[in-house]
N, C-alpha and C. Protein backbone atom coordinates (compact mmCIF):
# COMPACT_ATOMS: atom_id res chain seq x y z
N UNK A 1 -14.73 62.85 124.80
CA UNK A 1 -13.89 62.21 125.81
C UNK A 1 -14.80 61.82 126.98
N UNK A 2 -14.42 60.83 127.21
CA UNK A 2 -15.48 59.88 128.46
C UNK A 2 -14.42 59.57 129.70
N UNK A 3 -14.83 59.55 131.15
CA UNK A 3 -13.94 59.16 132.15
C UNK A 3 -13.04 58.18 131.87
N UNK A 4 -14.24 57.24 130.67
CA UNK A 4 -13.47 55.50 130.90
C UNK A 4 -12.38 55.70 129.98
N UNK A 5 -12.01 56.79 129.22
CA UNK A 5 -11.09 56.64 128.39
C UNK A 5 -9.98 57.89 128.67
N UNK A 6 -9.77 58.66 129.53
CA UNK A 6 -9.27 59.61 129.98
C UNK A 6 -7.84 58.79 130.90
N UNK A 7 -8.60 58.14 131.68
CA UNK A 7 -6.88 56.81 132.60
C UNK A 7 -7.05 57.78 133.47
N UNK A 8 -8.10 58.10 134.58
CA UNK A 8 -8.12 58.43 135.92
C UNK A 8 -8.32 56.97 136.94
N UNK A 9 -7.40 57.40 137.80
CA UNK A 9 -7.53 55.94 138.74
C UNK A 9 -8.91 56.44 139.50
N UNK A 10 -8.94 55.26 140.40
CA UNK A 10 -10.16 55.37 141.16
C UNK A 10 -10.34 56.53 141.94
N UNK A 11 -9.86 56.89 142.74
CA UNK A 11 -9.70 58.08 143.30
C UNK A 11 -10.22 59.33 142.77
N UNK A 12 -9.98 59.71 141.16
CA UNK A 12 -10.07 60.74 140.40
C UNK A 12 -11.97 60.28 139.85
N UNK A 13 -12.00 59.41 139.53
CA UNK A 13 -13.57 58.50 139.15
C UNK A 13 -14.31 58.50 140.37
N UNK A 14 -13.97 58.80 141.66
CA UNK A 14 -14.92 59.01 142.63
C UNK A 14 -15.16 60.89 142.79
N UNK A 15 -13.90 61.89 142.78
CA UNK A 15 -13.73 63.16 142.18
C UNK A 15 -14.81 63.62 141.44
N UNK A 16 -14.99 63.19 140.47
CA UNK A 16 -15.83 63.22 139.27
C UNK A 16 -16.96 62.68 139.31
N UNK A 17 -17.36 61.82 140.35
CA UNK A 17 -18.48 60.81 140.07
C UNK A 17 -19.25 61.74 141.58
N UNK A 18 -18.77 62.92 142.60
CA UNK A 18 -18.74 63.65 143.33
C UNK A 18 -19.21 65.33 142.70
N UNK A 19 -18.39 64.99 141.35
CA UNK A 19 -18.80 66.97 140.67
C UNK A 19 -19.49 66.08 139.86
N UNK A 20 -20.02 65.08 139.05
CA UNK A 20 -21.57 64.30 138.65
C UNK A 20 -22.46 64.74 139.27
N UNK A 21 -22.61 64.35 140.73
CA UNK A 21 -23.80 64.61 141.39
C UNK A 21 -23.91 65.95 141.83
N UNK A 22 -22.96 66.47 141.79
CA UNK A 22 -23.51 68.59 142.56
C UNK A 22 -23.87 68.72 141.49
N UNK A 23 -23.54 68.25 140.04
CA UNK A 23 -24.43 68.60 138.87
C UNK A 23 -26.09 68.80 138.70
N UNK A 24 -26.08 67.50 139.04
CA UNK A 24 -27.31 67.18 139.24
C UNK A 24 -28.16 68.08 140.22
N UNK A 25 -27.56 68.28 141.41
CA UNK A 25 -28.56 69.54 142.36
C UNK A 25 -28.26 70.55 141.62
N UNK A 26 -27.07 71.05 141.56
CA UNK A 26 -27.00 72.57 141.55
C UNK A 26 -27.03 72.85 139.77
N UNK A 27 -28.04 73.65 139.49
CA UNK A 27 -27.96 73.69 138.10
C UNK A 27 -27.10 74.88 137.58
N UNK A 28 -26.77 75.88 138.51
CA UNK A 28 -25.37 77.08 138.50
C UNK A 28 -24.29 76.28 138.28
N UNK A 29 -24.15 75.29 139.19
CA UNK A 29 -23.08 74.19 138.88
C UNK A 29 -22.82 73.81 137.46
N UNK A 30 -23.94 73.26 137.13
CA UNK A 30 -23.40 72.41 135.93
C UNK A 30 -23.16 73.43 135.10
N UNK A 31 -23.82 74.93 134.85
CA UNK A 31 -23.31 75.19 133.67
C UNK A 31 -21.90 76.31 133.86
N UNK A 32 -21.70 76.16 135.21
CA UNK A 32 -20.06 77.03 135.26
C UNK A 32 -19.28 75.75 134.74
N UNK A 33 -19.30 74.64 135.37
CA UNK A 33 -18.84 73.17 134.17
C UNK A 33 -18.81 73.43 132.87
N UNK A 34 -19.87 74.08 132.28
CA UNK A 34 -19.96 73.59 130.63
C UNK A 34 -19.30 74.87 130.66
N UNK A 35 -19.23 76.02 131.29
CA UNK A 35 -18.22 77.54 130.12
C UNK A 35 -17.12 76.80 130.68
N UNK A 36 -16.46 76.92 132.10
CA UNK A 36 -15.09 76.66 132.51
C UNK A 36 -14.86 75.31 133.17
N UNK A 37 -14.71 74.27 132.19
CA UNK A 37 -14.67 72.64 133.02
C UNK A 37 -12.81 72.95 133.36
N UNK A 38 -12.53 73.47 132.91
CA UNK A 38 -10.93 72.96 133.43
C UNK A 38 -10.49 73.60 134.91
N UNK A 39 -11.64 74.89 135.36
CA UNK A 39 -11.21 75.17 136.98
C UNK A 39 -12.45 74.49 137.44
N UNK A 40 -13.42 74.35 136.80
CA UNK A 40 -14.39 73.33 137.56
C UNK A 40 -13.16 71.84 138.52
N UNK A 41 -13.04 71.40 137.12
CA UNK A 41 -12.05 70.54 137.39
C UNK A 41 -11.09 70.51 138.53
N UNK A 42 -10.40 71.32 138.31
CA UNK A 42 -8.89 71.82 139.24
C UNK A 42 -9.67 71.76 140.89
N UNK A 43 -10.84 72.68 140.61
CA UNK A 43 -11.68 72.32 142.61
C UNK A 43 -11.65 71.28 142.83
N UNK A 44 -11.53 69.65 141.85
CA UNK A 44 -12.12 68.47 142.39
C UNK A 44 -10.60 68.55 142.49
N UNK A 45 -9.49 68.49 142.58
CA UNK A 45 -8.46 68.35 142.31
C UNK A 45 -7.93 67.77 140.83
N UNK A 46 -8.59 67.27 139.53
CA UNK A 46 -8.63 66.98 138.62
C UNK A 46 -7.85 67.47 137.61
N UNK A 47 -7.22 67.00 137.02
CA UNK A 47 -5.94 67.33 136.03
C UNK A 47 -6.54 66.39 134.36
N UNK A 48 -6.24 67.40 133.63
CA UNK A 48 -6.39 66.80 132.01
C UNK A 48 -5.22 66.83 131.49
N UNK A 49 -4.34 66.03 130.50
CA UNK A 49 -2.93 66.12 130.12
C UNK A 49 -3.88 67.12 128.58
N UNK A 50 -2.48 67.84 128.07
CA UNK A 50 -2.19 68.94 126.99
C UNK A 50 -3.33 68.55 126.09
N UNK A 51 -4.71 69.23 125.63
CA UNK A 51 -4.78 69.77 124.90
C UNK A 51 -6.18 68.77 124.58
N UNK A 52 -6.23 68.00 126.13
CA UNK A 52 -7.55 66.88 126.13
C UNK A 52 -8.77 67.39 126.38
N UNK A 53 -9.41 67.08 125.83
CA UNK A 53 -11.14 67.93 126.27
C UNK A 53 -11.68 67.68 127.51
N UNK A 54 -12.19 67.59 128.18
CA UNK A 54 -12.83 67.96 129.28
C UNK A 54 -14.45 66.97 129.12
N UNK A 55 -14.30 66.04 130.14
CA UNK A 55 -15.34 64.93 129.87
C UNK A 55 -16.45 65.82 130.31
N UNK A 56 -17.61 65.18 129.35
CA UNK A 56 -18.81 65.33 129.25
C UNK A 56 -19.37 65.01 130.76
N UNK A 57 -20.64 65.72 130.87
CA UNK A 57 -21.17 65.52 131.99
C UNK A 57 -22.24 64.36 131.96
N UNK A 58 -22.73 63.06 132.35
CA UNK A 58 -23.61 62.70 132.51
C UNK A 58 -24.85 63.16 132.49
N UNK A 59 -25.65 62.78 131.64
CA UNK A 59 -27.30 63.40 131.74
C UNK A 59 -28.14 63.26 133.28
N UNK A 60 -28.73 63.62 133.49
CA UNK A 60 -29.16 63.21 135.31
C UNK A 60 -30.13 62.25 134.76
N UNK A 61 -29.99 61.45 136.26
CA UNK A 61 -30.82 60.01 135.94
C UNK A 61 -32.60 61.10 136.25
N UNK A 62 -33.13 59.53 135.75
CA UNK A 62 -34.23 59.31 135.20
C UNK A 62 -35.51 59.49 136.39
N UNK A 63 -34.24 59.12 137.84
CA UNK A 63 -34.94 59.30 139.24
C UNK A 63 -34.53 60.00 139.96
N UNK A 64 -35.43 59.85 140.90
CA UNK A 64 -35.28 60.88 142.12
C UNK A 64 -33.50 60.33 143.13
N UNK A 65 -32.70 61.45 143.31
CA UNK A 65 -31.54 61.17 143.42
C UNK A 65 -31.53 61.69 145.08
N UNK A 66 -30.94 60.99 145.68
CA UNK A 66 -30.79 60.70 147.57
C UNK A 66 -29.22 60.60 147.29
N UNK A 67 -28.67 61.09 148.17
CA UNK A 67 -27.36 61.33 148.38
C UNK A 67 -27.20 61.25 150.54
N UNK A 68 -26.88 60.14 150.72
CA UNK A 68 -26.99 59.65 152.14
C UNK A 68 -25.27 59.58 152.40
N UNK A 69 -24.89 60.17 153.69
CA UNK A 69 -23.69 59.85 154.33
C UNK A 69 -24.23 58.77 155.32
N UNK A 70 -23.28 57.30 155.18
CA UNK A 70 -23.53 56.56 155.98
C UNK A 70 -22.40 56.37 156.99
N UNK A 71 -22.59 56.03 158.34
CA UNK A 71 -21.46 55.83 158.97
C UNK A 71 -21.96 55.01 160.21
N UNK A 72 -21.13 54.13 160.79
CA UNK A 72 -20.98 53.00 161.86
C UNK A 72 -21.13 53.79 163.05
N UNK A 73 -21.64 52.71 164.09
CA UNK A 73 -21.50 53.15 165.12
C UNK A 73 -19.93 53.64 166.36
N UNK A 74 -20.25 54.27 167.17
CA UNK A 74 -18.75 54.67 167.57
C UNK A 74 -17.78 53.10 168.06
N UNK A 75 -19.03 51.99 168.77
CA UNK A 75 -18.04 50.92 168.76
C UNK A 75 -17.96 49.96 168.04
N UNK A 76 -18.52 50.75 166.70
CA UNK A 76 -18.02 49.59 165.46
C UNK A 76 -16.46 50.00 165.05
N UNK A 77 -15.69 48.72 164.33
CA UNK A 77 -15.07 49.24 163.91
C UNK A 77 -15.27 49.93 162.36
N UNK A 78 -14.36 50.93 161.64
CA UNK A 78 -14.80 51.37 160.49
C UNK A 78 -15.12 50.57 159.42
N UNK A 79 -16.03 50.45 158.68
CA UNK A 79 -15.48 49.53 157.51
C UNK A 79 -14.68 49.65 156.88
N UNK A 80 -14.57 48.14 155.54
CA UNK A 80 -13.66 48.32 155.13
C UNK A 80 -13.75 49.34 153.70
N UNK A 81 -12.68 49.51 153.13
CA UNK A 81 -12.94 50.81 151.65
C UNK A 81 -13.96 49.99 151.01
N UNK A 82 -14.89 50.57 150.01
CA UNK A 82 -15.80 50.29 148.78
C UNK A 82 -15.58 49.93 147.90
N UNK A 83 -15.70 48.93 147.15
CA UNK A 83 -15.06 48.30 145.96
C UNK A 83 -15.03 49.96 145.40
N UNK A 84 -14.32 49.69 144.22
CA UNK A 84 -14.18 50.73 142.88
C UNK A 84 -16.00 50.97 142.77
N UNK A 85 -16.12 52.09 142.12
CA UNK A 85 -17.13 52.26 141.72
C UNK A 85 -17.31 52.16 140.02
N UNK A 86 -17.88 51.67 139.54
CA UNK A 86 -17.65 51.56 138.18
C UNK A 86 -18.40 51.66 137.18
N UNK A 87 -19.53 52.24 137.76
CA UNK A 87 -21.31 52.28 136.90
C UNK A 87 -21.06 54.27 137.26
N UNK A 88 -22.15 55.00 136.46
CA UNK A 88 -21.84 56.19 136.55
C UNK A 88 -22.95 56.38 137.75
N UNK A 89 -23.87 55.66 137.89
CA UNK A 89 -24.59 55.84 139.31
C UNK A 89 -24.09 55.36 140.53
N UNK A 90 -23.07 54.56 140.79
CA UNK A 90 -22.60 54.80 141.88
C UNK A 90 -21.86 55.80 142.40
N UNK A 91 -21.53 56.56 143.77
CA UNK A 91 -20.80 57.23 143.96
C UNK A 91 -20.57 56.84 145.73
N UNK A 92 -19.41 56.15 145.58
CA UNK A 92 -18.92 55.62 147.07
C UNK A 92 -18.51 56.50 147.95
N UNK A 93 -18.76 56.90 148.51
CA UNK A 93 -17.58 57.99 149.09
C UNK A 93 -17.30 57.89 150.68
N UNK A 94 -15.74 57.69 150.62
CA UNK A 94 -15.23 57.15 152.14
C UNK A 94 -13.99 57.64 151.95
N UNK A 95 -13.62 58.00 153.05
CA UNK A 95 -12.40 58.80 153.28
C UNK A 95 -11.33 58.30 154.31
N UNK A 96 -10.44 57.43 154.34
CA UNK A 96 -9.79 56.25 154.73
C UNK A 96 -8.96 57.31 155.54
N UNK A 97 -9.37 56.78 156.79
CA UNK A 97 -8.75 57.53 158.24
C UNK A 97 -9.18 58.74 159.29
N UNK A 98 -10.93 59.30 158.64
CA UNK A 98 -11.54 59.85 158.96
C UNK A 98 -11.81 59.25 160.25
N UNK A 99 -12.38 59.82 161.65
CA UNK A 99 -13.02 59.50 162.45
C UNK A 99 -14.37 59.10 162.28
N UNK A 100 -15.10 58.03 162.18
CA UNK A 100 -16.54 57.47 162.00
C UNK A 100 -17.04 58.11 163.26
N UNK A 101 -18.29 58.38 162.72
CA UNK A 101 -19.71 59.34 164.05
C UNK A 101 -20.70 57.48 164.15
């Protein structure tokens, strides 16, 4: 079972595309994922319907991985949301109504 075939909206594909990358740092991480993915899961808030397997984890890329919070200035206004993310290396992450630093 793969994200793209599971029917998580975007929201749940950024979730996941979020416990992707702590994979990647934390290697305790990934393998409490591989014994228990379904409370792994449940922390991202993530739900599987009856009796579905539990998607595979992405292999870690090939490079060196940077994980940057970006944010506007105080008299910018916020931007706008991030397209969908839709490659397994992107991971957008914006939180619509947060205060921008």
């Amino acid at each position: 079972m793969t994200v793209d075939t599971i029917g998580w909206d975007t929201a749940q594909r950024r979730a996941f595309g979020e416990l992707t990358a702590r994979s990647w740092l934390d290697a305790d991480f990934r393998l409490r994922y591989e014994r228990e993915p379904l409370s792994v899961l449940a922390e991202y808030d993530l739900r599987l319907s009856d009796g579905a397997p539990a998607p595979e984890l992405p292999p870690e890329p090939g490079a060196e991985l940077v994980i940057e919070v970006l944010t506007g200035s105080a008299a910018a206004p916020p931007p706008p949301p991030p397209p969908p993310c839709l490659l397994s290396l992107c991971f957008c992450l914006y939180t619509p109504g947060r205060a921008q630093r």
